[in-house]
Protein backbone atom coordinates (compact mmCIF):
# COMPACT_ATOMS: atom_id res chain seq x y z
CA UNK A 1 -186.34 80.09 31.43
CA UNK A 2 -188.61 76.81 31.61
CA UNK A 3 -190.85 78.10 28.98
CA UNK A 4 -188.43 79.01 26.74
CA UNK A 5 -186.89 75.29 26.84
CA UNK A 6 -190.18 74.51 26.43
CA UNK A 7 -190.59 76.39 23.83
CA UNK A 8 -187.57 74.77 21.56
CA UNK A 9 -188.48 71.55 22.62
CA UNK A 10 -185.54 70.54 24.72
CA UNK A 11 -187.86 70.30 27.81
CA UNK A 12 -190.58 68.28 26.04
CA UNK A 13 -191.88 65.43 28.03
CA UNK A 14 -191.48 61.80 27.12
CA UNK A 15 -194.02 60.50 29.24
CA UNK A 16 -195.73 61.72 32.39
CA UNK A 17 -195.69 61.14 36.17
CA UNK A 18 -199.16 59.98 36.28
CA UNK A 19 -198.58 57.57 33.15
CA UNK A 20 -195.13 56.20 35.40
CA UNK A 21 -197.24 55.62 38.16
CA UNK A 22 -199.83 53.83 36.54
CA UNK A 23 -197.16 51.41 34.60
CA UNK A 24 -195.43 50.95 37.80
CA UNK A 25 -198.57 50.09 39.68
CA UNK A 26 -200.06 47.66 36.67
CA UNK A 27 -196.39 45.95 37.01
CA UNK A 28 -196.87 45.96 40.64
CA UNK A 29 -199.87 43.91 40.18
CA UNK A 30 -198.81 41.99 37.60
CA UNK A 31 -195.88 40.19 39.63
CA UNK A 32 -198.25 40.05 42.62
CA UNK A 33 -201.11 38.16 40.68
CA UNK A 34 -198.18 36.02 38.96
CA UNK A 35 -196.71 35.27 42.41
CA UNK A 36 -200.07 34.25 44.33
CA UNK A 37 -201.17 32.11 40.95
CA UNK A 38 -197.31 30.29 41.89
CA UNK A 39 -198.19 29.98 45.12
CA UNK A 40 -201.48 28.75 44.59
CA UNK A 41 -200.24 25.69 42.75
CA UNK A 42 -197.41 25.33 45.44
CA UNK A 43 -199.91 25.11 48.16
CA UNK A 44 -201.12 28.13 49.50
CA UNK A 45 -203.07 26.96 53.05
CA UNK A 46 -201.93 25.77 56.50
CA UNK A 47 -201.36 21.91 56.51
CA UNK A 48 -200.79 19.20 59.36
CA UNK A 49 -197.51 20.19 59.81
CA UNK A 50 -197.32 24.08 59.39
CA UNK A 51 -197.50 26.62 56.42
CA UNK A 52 -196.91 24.96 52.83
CA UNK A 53 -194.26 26.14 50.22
CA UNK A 54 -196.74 28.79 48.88
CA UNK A 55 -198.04 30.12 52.45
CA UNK A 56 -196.14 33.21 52.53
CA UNK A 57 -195.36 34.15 49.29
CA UNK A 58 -199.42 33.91 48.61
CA UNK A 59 -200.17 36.22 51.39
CA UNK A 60 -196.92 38.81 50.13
CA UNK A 61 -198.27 39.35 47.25
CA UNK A 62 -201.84 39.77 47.58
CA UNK A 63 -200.03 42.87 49.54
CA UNK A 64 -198.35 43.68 46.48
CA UNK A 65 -201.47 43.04 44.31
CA UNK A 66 -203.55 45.00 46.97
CA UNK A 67 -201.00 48.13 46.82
CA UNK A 68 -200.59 48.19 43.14
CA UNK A 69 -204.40 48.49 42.38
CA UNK A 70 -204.61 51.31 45.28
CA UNK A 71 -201.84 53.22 43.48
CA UNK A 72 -203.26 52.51 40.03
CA UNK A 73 -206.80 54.07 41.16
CA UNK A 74 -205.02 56.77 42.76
CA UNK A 75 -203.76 57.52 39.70
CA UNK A 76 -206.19 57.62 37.59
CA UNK A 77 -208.94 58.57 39.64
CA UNK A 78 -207.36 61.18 42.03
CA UNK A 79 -208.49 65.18 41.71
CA UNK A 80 -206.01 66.69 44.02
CA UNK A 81 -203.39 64.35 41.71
CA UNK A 82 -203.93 65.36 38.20
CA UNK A 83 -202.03 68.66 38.56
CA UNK A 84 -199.06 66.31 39.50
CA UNK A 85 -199.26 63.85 37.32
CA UNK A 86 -199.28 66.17 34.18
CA UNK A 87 -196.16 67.17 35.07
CA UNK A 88 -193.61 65.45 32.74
CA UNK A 89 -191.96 62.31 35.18
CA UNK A 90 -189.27 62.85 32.09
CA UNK A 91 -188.13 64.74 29.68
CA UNK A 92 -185.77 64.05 25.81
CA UNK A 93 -182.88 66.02 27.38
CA UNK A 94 -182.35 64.13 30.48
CA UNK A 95 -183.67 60.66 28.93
CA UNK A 96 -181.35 61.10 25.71
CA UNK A 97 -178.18 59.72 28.81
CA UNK A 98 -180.34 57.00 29.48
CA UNK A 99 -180.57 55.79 26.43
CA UNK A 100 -176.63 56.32 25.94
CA UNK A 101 -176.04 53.52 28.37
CA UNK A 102 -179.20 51.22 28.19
CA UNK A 103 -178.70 50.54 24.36
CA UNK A 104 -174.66 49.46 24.62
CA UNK A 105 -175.41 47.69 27.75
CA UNK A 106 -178.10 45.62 25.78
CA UNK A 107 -175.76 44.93 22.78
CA UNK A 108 -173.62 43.68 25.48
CA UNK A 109 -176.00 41.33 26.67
CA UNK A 110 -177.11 40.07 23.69
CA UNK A 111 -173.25 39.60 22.47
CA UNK A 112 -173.07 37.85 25.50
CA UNK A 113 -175.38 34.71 24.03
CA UNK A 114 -173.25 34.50 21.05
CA UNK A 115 -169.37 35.66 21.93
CA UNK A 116 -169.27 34.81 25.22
CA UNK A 117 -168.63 36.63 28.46
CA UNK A 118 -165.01 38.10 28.42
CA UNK A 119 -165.08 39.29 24.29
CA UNK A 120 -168.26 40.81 25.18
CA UNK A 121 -166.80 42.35 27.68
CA UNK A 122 -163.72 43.83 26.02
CA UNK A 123 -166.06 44.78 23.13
CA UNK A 124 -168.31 47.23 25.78
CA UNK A 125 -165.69 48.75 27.55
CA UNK A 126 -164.27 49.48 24.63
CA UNK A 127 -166.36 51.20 22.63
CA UNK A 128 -167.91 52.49 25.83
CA UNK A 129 -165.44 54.26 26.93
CA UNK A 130 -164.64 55.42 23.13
CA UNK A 131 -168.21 56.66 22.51
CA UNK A 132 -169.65 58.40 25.93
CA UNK A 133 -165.54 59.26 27.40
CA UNK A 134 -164.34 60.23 24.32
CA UNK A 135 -161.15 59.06 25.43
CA UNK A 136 -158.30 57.42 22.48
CA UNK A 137 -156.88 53.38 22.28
CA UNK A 138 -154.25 54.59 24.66
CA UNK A 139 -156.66 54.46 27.51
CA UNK A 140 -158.58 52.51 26.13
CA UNK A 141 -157.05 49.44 25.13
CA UNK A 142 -155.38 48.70 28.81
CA UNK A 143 -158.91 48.79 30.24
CA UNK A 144 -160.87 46.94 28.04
CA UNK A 145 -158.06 44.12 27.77
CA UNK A 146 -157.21 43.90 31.64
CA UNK A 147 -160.97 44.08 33.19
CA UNK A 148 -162.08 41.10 31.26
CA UNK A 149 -158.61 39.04 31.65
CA UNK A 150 -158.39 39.60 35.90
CA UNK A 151 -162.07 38.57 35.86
CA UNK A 152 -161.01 35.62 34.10
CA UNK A 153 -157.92 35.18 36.08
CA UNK A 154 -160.33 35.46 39.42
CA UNK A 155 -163.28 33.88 38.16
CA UNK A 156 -161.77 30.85 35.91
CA UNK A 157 -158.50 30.36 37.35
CA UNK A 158 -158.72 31.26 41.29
CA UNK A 159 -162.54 30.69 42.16
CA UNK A 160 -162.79 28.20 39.35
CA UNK A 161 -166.22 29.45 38.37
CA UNK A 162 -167.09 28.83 34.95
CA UNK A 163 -168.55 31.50 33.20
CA UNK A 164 -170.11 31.94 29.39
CA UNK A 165 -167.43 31.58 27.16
CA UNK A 166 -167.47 32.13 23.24
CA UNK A 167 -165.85 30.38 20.35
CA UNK A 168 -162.64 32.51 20.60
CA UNK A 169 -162.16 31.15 24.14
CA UNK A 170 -163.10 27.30 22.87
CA UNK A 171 -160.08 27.94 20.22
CA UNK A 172 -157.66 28.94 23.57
CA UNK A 173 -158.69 25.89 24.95
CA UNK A 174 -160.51 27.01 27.51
């Protein structure tokens, strides 16, 4: 059965569990040299009156820095490992859903910077719901309306937390 996914290309790989776990271990390290260079210029030592702002975090993430290089030679350098890490960490057919949310879910952030929160908003569920649920404006419309206007309602009007608003919300006055 594999083999003949394989074979039509529905199982091909986009990238491989030993090419994940070196990423993940070079961002690993990456975050743990940024943090320790932070907490260098924080202050890093013991002074007169205890640990300074950077004591801790320094010492976390030469952890983190240590750990992500032992993973990253492990990876790459690892016999009993390469038989594993061939294996594909994903394939098209099961990344294709990914990409069904991550893409929307960026336009919505961008959209964000320029229409504001609750538009935004509207705008995702919306189409959302219309392209991955397939479902029609009957369902539709109550949702994406009445999410973004009780989080208003809560958020602007009850908490009285402001949150990014657009120029359709500057012409409501708000």
């Amino acid at each position: 059965m594999e083999q003949d996914q394989t074979a039509s290309g529905a199982a091909k790989a986009v990238v491989s569990t030993g090419t994940m776990e070196a990423a993940v271990a070079i961002a690993f390290m990456a975050v743990g040299a940024l943090v320790m260079w932070d907490s260098v210029r924080l202050g890093h030592t013991w002074g007169d009156s205890g640990p300074e702002a950077g004591y801790f975090p320094f010492y976390i993430s030469a952890i983190l820095l240590f750990a992500g290089g032992g993973t990253l030679l492990r990876a790459l350098l690892s016999e009993e490992d390469r038989a594993k890490n061939a294996k594909p960490f994903v394939t098209w057919d099961r990344f294709k859903p990914v990409l069904a949310v991550f893409f929307p879910l960026a336009g919505y952030v961008l959209a964000m910077q320029f229409i504001g929160l609750y538009v935004a908003a509207m705008l995702f569920i919306g189409l959302f719901m219309r392209l991955n649920g397939k479902y029609g404006l009957r369902k539709i419309l109550p949702v994406a309306i009445g999410v973004p206007a009780v989080v208003f309602g809560m958020f602007e009007m009850w908490f009285l937390v402001p949150l990014p608003k657009g120029p359709i919300e500057a012409m409501f006055g708000f």
